[in-house]
Structure formats: structure tokens, C-alpha cells
Protein backbone atom coordinates (compact mmCIF):
# COMPACT_ATOMS: atom_id res chain seq x y z
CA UNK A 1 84.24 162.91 144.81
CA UNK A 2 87.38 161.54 144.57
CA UNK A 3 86.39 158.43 146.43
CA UNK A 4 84.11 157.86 144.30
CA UNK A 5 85.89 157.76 140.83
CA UNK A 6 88.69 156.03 142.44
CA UNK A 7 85.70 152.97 143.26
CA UNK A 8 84.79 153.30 139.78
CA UNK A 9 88.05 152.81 137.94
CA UNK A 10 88.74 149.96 140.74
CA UNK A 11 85.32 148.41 140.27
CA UNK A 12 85.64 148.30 136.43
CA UNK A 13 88.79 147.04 136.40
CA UNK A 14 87.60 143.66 138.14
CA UNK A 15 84.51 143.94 135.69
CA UNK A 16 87.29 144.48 132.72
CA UNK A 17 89.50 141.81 134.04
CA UNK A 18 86.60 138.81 134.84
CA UNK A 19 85.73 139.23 131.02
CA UNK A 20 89.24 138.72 130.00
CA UNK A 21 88.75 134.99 129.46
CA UNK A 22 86.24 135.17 127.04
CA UNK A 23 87.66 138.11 124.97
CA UNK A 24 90.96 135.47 124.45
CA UNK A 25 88.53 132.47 123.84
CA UNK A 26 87.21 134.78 120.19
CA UNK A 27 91.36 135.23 119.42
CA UNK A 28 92.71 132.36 117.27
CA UNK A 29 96.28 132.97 117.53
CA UNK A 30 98.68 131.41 115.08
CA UNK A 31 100.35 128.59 115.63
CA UNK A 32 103.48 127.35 113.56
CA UNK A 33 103.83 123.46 112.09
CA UNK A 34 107.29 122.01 113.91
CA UNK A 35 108.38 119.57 111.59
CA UNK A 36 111.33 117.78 113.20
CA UNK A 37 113.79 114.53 111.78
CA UNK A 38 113.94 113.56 108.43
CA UNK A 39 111.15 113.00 106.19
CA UNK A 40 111.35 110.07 103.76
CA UNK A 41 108.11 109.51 101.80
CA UNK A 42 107.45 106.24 99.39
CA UNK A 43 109.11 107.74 96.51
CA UNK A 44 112.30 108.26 98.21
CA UNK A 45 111.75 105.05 99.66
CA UNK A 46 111.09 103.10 96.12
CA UNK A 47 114.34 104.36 94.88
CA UNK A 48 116.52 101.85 97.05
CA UNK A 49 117.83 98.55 95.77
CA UNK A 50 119.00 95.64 97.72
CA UNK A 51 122.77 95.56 97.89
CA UNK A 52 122.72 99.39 97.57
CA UNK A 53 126.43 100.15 99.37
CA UNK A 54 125.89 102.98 102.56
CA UNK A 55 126.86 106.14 100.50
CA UNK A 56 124.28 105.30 97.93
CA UNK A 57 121.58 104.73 100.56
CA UNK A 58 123.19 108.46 102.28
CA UNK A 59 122.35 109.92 98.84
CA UNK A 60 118.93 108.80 98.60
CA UNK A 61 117.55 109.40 102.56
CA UNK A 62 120.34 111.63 103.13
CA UNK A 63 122.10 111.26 106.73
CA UNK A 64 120.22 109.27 109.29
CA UNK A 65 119.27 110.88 112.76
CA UNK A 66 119.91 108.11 114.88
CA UNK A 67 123.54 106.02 114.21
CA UNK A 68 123.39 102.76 116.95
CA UNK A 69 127.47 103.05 118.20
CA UNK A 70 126.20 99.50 119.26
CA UNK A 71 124.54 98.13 116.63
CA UNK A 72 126.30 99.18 112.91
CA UNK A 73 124.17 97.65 110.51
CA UNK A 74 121.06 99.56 111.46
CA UNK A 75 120.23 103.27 110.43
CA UNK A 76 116.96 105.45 111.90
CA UNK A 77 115.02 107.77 110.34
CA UNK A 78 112.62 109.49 112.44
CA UNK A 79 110.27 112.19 111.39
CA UNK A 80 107.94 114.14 113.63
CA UNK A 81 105.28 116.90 112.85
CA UNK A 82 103.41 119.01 114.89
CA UNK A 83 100.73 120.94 113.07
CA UNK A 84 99.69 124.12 114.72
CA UNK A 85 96.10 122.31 114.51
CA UNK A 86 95.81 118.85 114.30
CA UNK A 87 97.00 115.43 115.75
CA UNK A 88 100.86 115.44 115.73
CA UNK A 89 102.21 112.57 113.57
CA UNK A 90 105.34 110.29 113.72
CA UNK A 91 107.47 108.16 111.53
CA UNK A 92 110.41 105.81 112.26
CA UNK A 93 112.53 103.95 109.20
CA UNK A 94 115.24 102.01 109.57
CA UNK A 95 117.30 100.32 107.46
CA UNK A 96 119.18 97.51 108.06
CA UNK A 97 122.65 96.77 106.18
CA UNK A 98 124.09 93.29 105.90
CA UNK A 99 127.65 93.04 105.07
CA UNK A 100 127.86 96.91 104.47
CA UNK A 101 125.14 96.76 101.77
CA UNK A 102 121.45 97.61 102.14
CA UNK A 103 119.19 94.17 102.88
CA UNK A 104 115.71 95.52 104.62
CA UNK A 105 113.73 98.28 105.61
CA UNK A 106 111.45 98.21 108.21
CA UNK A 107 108.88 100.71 110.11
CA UNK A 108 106.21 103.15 109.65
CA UNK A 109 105.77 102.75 105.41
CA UNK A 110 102.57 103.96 103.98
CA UNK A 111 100.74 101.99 101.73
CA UNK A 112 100.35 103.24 97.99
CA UNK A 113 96.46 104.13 97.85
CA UNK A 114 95.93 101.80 94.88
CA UNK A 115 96.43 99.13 96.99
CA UNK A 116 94.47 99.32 99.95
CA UNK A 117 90.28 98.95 99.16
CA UNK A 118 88.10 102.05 100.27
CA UNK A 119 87.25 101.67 104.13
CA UNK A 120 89.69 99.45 104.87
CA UNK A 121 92.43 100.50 107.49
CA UNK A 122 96.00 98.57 107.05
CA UNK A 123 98.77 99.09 109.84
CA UNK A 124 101.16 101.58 109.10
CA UNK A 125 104.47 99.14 110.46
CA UNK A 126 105.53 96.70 108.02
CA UNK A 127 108.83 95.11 106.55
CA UNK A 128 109.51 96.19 103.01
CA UNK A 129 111.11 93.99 100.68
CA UNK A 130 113.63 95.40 98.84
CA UNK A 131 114.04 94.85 95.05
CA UNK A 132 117.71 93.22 94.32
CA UNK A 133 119.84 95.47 91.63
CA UNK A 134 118.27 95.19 87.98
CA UNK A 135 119.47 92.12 86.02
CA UNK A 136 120.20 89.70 89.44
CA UNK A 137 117.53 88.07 91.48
């Protein structure tokens, strides 16, 4: 008798454990957004002038991640975001200082959504031009 109920438990334990896969595949576990870098978005981005000295440019974007020790004039800002869900996504800004002062910005900008027609896809990587301070140009 014992034999028997020892052949049971053992026999629907393999049953038990051969369903396991689907029984997971019905759980959705959760799954946290890693959001990684620094995130500049357009407004951030609108508030920089040409000739804009390092600190000032530091105040706006705050501190970059990346720092060149080769090349000085050049700052990176890289942002990266995992969703839980979802197609990860990643930005890279950099800004490029001439004679200490702010002259470009380069790298993954969006477009505002006014200016792109419906349907059409633009590139994300572009120069931005960067208005001079108000009253020179």
C-alpha cells in the first residue's frame, strides 16, 4: 500500500511539474522602467543661447555624464530608458563649446510636432542652431 501512494505522489509530481510552464506563461510579473543618464527634453534644450559661458549651460542640463579628458570643448548627455514593456529608447546630446562659451548642439533632438506633417517620419539626429544672446546677431 505504501508502494503505491509513494508512485502516486511521485507520478503527480512530474504531472505537477510538466504543467509548470504554462501556469508561469498566465503570470504577468512586474517589471520596473530603468531610466538611466540624463534626460534633456526640447524645453530644456530651447533655453540655451549661443555664447552661454559653461556654468550657465551646467545650470540648464545640469552636469554632463560623459566629460572627453581629450577633447574639452565637447559635453555628452546620454539618456537611456528601459520600460518594463516596450522598445528601450536612447538619447545622446552634446554640446560643443568654442572658446569656453556654448556654439552648437548636436544629436538625438526631437522635432516640435507642429513642424513635422502627419505621416511623415524625420530623423531624430540633427545639428541645432543655437540662437545668439538677445540684442546681438
Amino acid at each position: 500500500m505504501r508502494s503505491y501512494l509513494a508512485a502516486t505522489l511521485v507520478a503527480s509530481g512530474l504531472l505537477a511539474g510538466c504543467s509548470f510552464d504554462s501556469a508561469v506563461g498566465m503570470v504577468n510579473p512586474y517589471r520596473i522602467d530603468v531610466r538611466q543618464g540624463n534626460y534633456v527634453d526640447q524645453e530644456m534644450l530651447s533655453q540655451l543661447r549661443r555664447g552661454m559661458s559653461r556654468d550657465q549651460v551646467r545650470f540648464v542640463l545640469g552636469s554632463p555624464l560623459v566629460v572627453d579628458m581629450f577633447r574639452d570643448d565637447r559635453w555628452d548627455y546620454v539618456y537611456h530608458h528601459r520600460p518594463g514593456r516596450g522598445q528601450p529608447e536612447q538619447r545622446v546630446i552634446s554640446v560643443f563649446f568654442v572658446d569656453e562659451v556654448l556654439d552648437r548642439i548636436e544629436g538625438d533632438v526631437e522635432v516640435a510636432a507642429d513642424a513635422t506633417s502627419a505621416g511623415e517620419v524625420q530623423p531624430r539626429t540633427r545639428v541645432v542652431e543655437v540662437p545668439g544672446p538677445a540684442g546681438r546677431d
